[in-house]
Protein backbone atom coordinates (compact mmCIF):
# COMPACT_ATOMS: atom_id res chain seq x y z
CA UNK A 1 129.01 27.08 211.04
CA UNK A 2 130.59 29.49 208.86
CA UNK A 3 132.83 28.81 205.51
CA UNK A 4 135.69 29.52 203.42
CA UNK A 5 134.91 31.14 199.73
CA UNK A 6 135.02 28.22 197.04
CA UNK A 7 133.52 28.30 193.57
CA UNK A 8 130.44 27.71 192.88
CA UNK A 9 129.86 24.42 190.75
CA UNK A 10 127.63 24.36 187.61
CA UNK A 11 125.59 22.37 185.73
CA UNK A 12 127.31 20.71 183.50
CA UNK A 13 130.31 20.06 185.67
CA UNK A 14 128.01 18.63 188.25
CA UNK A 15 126.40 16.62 185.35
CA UNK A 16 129.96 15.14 184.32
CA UNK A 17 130.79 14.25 187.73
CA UNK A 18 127.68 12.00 188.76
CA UNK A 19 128.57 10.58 185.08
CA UNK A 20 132.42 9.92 186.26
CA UNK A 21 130.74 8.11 189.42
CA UNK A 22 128.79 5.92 187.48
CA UNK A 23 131.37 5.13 185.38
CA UNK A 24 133.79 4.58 188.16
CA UNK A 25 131.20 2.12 190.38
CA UNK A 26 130.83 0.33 187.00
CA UNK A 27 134.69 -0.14 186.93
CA UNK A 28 134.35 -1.37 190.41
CA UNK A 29 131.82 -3.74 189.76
CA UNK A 30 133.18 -5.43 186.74
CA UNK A 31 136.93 -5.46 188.11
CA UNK A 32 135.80 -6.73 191.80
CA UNK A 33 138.66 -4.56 193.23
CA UNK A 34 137.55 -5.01 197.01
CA UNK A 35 136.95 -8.54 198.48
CA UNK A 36 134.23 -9.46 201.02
CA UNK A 37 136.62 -9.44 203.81
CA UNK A 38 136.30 -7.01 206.27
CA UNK A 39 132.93 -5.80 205.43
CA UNK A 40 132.50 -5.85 201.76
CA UNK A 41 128.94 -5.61 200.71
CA UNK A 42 127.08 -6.24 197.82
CA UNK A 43 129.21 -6.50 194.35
CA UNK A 44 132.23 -6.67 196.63
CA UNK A 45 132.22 -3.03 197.80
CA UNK A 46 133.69 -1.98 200.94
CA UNK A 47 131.46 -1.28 203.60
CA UNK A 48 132.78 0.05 207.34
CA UNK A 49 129.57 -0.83 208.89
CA UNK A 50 130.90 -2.83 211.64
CA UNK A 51 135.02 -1.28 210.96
CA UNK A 52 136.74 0.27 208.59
CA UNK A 53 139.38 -1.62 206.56
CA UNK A 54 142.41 0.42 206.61
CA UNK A 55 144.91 -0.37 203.40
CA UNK A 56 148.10 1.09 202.28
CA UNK A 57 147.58 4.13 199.93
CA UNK A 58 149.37 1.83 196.97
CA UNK A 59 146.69 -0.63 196.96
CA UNK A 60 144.38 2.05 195.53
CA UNK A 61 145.97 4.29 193.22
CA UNK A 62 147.55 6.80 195.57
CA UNK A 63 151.20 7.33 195.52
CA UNK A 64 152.44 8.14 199.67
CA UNK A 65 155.00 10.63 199.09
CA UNK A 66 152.85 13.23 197.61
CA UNK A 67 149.93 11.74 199.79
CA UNK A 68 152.14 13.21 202.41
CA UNK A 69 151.96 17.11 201.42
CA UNK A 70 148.03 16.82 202.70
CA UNK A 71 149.72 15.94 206.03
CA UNK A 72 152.19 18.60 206.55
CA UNK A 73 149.42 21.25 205.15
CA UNK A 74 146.83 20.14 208.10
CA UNK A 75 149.52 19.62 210.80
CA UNK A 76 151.14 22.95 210.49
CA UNK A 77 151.03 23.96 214.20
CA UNK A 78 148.83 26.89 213.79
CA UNK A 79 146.27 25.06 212.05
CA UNK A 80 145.31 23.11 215.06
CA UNK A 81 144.12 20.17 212.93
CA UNK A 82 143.25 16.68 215.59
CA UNK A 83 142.49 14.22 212.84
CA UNK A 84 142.43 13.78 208.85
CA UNK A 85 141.08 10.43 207.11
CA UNK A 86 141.34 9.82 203.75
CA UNK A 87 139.33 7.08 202.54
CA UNK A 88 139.22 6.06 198.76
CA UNK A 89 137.14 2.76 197.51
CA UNK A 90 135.47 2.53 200.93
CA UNK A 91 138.86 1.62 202.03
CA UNK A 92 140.86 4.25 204.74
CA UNK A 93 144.07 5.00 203.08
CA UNK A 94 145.80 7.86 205.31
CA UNK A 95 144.97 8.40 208.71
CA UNK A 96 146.72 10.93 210.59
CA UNK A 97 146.33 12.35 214.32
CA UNK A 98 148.30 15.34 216.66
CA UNK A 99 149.60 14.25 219.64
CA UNK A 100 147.46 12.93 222.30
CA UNK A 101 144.31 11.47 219.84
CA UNK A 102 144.19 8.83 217.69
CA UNK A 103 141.13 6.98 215.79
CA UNK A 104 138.83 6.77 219.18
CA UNK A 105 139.10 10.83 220.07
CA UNK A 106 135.70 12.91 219.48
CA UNK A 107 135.74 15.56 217.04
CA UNK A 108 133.08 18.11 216.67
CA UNK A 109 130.96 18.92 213.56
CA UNK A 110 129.77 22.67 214.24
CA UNK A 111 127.86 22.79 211.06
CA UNK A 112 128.78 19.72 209.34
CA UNK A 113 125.56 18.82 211.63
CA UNK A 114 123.50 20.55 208.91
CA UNK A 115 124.38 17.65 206.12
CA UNK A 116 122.81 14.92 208.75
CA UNK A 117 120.17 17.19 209.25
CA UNK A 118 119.29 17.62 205.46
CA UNK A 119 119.37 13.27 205.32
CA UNK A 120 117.17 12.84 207.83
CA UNK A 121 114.62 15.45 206.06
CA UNK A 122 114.96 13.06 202.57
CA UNK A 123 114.31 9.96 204.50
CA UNK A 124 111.38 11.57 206.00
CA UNK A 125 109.85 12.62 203.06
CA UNK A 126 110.62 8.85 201.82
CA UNK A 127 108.81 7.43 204.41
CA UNK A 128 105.54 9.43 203.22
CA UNK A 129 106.45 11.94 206.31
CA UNK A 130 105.99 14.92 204.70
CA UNK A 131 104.72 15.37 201.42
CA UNK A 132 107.43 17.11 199.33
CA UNK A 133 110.02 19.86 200.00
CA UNK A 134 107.05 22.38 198.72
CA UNK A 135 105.28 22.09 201.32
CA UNK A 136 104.29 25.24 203.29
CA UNK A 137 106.92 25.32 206.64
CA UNK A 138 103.48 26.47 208.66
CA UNK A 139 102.47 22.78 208.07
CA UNK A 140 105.04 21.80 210.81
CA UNK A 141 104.75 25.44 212.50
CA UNK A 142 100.63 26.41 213.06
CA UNK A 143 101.24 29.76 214.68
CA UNK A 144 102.41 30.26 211.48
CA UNK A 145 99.25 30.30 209.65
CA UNK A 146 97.94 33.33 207.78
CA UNK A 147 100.92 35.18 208.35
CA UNK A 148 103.51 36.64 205.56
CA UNK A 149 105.54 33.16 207.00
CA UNK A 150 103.28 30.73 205.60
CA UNK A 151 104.96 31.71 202.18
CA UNK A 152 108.03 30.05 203.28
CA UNK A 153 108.41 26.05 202.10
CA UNK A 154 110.82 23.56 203.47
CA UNK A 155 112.63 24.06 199.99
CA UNK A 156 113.24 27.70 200.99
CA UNK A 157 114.58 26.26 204.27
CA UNK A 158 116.83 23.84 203.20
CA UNK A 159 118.66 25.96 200.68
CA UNK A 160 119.16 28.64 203.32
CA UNK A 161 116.42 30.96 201.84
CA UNK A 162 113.28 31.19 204.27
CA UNK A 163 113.20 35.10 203.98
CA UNK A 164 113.73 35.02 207.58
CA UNK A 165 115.83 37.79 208.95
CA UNK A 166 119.24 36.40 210.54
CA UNK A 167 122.49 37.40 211.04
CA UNK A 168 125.18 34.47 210.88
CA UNK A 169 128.20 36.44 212.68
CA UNK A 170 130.69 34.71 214.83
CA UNK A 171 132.25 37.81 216.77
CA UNK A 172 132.41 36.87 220.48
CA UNK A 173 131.86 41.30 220.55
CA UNK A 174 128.85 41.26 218.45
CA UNK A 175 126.48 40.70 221.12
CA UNK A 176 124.07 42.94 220.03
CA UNK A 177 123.52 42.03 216.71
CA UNK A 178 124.56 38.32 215.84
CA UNK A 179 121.81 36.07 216.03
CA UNK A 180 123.73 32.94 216.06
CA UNK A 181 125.67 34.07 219.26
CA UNK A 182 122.24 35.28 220.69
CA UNK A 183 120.79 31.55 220.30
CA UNK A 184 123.37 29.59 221.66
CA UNK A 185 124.57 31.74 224.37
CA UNK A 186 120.97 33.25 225.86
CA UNK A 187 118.76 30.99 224.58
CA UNK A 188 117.45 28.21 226.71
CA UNK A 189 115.02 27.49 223.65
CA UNK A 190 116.88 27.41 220.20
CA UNK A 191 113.88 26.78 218.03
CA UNK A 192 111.31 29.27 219.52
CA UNK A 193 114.35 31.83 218.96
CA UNK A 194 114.76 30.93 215.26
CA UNK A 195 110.74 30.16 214.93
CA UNK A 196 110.33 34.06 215.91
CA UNK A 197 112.20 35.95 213.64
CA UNK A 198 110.48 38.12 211.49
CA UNK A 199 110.13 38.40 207.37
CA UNK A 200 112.69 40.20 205.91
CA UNK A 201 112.48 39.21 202.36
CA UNK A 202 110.26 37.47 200.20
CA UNK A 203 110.74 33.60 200.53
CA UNK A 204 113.24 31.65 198.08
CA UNK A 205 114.69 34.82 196.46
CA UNK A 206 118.18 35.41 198.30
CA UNK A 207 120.62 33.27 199.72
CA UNK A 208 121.27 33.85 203.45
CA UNK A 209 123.13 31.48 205.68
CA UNK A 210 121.62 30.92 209.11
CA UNK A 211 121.67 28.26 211.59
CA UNK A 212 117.93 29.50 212.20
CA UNK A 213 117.08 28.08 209.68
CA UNK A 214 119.19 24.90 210.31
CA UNK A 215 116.92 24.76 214.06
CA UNK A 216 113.67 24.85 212.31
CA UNK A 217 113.93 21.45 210.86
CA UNK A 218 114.69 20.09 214.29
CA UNK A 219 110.69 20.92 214.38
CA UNK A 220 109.45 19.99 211.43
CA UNK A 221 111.25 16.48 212.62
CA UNK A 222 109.35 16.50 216.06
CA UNK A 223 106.18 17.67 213.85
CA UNK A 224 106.44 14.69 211.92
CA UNK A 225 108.28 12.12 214.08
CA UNK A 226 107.03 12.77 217.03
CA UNK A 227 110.33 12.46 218.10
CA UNK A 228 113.59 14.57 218.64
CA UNK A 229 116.15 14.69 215.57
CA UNK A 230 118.53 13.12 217.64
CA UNK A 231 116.27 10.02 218.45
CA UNK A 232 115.08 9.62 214.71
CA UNK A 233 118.86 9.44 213.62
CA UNK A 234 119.57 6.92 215.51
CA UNK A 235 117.36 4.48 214.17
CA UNK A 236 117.29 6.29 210.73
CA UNK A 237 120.60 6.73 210.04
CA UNK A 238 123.44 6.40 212.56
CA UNK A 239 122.65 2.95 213.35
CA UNK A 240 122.54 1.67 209.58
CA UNK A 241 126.12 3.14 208.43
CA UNK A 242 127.03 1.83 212.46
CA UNK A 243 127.75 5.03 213.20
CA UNK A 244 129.18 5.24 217.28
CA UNK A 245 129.58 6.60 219.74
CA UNK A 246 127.98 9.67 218.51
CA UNK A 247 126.40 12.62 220.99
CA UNK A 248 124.25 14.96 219.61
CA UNK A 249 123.89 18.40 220.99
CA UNK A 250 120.25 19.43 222.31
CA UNK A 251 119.07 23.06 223.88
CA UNK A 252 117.97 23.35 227.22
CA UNK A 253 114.33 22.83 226.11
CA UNK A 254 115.42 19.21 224.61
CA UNK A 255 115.46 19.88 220.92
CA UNK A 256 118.22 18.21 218.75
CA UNK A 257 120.66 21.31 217.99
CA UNK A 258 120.09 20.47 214.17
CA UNK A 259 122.40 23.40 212.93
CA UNK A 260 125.14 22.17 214.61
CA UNK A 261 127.07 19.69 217.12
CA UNK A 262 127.61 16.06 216.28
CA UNK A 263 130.31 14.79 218.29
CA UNK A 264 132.01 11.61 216.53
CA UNK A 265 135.52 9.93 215.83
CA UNK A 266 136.63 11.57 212.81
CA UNK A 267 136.07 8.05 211.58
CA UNK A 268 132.47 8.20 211.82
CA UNK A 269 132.11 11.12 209.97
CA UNK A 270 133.50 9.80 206.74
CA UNK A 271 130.64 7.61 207.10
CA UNK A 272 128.05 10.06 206.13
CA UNK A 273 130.72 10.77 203.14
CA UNK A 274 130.95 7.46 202.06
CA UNK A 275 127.10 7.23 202.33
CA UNK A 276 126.31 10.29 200.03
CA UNK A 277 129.19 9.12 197.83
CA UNK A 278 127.25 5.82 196.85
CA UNK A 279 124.16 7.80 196.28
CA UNK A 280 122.67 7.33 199.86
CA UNK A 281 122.93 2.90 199.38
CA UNK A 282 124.61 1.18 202.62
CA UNK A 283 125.83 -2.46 202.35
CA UNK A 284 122.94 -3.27 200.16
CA UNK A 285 120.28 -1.43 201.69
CA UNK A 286 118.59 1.91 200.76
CA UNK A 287 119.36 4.65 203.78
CA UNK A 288 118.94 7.89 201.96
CA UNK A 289 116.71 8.14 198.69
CA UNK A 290 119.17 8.46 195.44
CA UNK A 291 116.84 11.54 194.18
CA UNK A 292 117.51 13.06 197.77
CA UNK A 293 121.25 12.94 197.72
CA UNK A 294 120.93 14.40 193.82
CA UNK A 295 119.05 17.18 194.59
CA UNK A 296 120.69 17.76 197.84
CA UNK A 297 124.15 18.27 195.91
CA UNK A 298 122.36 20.14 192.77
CA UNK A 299 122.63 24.28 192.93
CA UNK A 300 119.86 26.18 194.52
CA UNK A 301 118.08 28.83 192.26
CA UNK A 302 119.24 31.72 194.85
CA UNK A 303 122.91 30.50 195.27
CA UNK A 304 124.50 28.11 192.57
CA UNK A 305 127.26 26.98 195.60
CA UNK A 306 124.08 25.54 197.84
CA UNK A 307 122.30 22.54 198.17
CA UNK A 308 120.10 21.36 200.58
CA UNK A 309 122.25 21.72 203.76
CA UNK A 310 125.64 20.93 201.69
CA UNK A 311 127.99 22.83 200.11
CA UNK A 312 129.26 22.82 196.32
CA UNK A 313 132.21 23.81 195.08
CA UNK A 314 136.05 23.03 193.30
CA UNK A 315 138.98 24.76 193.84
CA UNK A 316 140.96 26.32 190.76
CA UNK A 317 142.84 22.94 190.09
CA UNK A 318 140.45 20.20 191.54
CA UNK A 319 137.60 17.82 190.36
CA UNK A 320 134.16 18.76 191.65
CA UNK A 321 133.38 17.99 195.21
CA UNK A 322 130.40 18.81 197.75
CA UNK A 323 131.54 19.57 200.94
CA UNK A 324 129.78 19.44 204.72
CA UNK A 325 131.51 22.36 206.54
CA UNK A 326 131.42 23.58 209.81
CA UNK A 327 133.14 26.40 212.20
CA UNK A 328 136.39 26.37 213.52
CA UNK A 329 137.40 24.13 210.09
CA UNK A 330 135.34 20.78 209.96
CA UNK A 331 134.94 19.32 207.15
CA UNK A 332 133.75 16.20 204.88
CA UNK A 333 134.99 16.40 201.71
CA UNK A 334 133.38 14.01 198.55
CA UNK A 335 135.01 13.99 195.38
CA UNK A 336 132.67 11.85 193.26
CA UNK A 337 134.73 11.46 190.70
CA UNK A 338 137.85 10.37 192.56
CA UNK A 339 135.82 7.49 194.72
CA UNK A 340 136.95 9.58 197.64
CA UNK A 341 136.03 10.68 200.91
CA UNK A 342 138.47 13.01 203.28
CA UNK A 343 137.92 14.27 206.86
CA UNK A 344 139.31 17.19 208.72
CA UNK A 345 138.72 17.66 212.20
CA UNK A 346 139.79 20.48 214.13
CA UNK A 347 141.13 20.35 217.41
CA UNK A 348 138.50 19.45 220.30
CA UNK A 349 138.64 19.26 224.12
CA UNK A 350 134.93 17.39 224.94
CA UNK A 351 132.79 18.61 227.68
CA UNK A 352 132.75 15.53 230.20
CA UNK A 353 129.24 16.12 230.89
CA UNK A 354 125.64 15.33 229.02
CA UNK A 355 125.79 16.95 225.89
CA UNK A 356 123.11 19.40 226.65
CA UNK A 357 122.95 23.33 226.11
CA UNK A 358 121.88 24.39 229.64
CA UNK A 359 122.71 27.07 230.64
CA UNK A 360 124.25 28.28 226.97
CA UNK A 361 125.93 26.38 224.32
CA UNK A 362 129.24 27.96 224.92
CA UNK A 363 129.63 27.79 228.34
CA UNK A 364 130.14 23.59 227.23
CA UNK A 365 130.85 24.19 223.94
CA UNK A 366 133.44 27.20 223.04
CA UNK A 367 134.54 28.09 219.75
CA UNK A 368 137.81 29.90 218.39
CA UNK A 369 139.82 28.65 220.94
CA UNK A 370 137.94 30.64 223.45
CA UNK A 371 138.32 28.91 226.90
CA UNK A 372 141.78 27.23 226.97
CA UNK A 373 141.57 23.50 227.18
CA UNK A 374 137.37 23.75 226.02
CA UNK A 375 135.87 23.42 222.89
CA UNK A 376 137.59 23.72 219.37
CA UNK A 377 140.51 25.61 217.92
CA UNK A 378 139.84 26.97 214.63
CA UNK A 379 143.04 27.14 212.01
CA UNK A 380 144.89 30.72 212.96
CA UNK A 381 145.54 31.93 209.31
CA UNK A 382 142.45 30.54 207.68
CA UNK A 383 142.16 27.09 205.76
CA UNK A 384 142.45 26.27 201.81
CA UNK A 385 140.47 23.55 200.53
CA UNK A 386 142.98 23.51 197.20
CA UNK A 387 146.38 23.30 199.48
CA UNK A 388 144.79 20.62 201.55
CA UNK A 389 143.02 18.71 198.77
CA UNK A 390 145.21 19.02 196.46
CA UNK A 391 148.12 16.74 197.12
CA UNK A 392 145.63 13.95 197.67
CA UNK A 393 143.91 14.67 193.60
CA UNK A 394 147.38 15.00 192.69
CA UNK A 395 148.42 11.37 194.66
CA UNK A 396 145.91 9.97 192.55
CA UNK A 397 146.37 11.68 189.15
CA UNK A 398 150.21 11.16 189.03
């Protein structure tokens, strides 16, 4: 749920990069690089829908020897990395696992959640749901009406700026203060606990990360749904990319955990990558309005390295990329530009049991290596998205 520092992206270079997409699709679709076999969709794209063709890193540009210093970055021992993918044209290139996992294991999204959330919000408002992302969040929420929170819109929401106060800290010791810890370890009902925090700033002006604000549009889906999060991605969006097995997370009072706790094959995760990569299109068929994934990958007003429930950023020597991140070093990776798509997945032991918060999310779910043989392992000496990244850009750009 938390981040490393990257830079924030800009204007312009986010401008040149949706231009190098274009261009590169166009090169696609006038070469005919990728055949129908295996799931290639319309103008002989790749699509994993029902499997992912896997290809040697040659066939697409990417020279394996200096593909390889991605793999001895991630598998240092103390990173505790379970899987990478690497998937360029729709096509998996690299695919490497530790010991004891391979292509079927579960990984864990922490906040990478948060990017599936923010799709499902788009699709919504395409399907006449909700109005607009100006809409007033006391529209979902009514004991919210004619109080200071009826100021705050779904926009404010989305690009982590409600105004609400929260405190995003992942100290197992800060109990007292840390309202993420307070949620998923007291909290039988996430969303009342993020619903009732007070004002602490007028709406839209400051950037504050919170998973609070992540859980309220787990209710503005039920508001508008009439379903669970969980439920309405399954027929939304999972089950057009053929995303499976997935569990996702719910509190103890049934809502979908919507900040947090997708459990996939790292696999399935490069889905949603691949889907925001080809402007939210699927094998022919429109899953995620273009405008949505365009303004969910444009800078906020209050912080230039936020979308809506993504992450922008580049690294000192690397193209522009948007990023779904998540705790304990989870991460999908799209490089526009590059027609490329990489997971990391940190290491994860799955609770056997229904994926449901009750009593606390950490008592099933532990982070930072917290209960030996439980949970995830986050990377000991921190994680950097240029060391990782940057033998595959270079693999490419030889």
């Amino acid at each position: 749920m938390t981040r490393e520092t990257i830079a924030p992206s800009r204007d312009r270079a986010h401008f040149l990069t949706r231009l190098s997409l274009a261009l590169g699709i166009f090169a696609l679709l006038a070469s005919g690089c990728a055949d129908d076999s295996g799931g290639g969709g319309a103008a002989g794209l790749a699509w994993p829908t029902d499997g992912w063709q896997v290809e040697a890193p040659e066939q697409h540009g990417l020279d394996p020897e200096v593909l390889e210093g991605a793999r001895q970055y991630a598998f240092q021992p103390e990173k505790h990395t379970q899987g990478v993918v690497v998937v360029r044209h729709g096509v998996i290139v690299a695919e490497w696992y530790e010991p004891g996992r391979d292509a079927s294991s579960f990984a864990t999204s922490w906040s990478v959640a948060k990017s599936f959330t923010s799709a499902l919000i788009g699709i919504a408002i395409d399907e006449g749901l909700i109005e607009n992302v100006d809409v007033s969040m006391a529209t979902f929420f009514p004991d919210w009406r004619g109080t200071d929170h009826e100021a705050i819109k779904l926009r404010d929401v989305l690009q982590m700026a409600s105004g609400l106060d929260w405190v995003e800290s992942y100290d197992p010791s800060d109990l007292s203060s840390s309202d993420v810890i307070r949620m998923i370890l007291g909290e039988p009902d996430h969303l009342a606990y993020a619903a009732s925090q007070p004002l602490a700033r007028p709406p839209g002006t400051s950037f504050n990360y919170s998973s609070g604000d992540a859980m309220l549009l787990s209710g503005v889906l039920e508001a508008v749904t009439g379903r669970t999060a969980a439920e309405y991605a399954r027929e939304k969006l999972l089950g057009p990319i053929g995303m499976a097995p997935v569990d996702w997370w719910r509190d103890a009072a049934g809502h979908t955990a919507t900040y947090c706790c997708v459990d996939t094959p790292s696999r399935e995760f490069a889905k949603l990558g691949l889907l925001y990569l080809r402007g939210g299109e699927w094998d022919g068929a429109r899953v995620v309005p273009a405008d949505w994934v365009d303004a969910s990958t444009s800078p906020s007003p209050s912080y230039d390295g936020y979308g809506y429930q993504w992450w922008l950023g580049t690294g000192t020597s690397l193209p522009d990329y948007f990023s779904a991140r998540g705790h304990d070093g989870q991460y999908i990776y799209v490089v526009p530009s590059l027609d490329l798509v990489v997971v990391r997945s940190g290491h994860y032991d799955k609770y056997a049991g229904e994926p449901v918060a009750d009593p606390s999310l950490w008592a099933r779910l532990p982070s930072d290596g917290l209960i030996e043989g439980a949970g995830t392992r986050p990377p000991e000496d921190g994680w950097d998205d240029e060391e990782f990244l940057g033998p595959i850009v270079a693999a490419i750009e030889r």
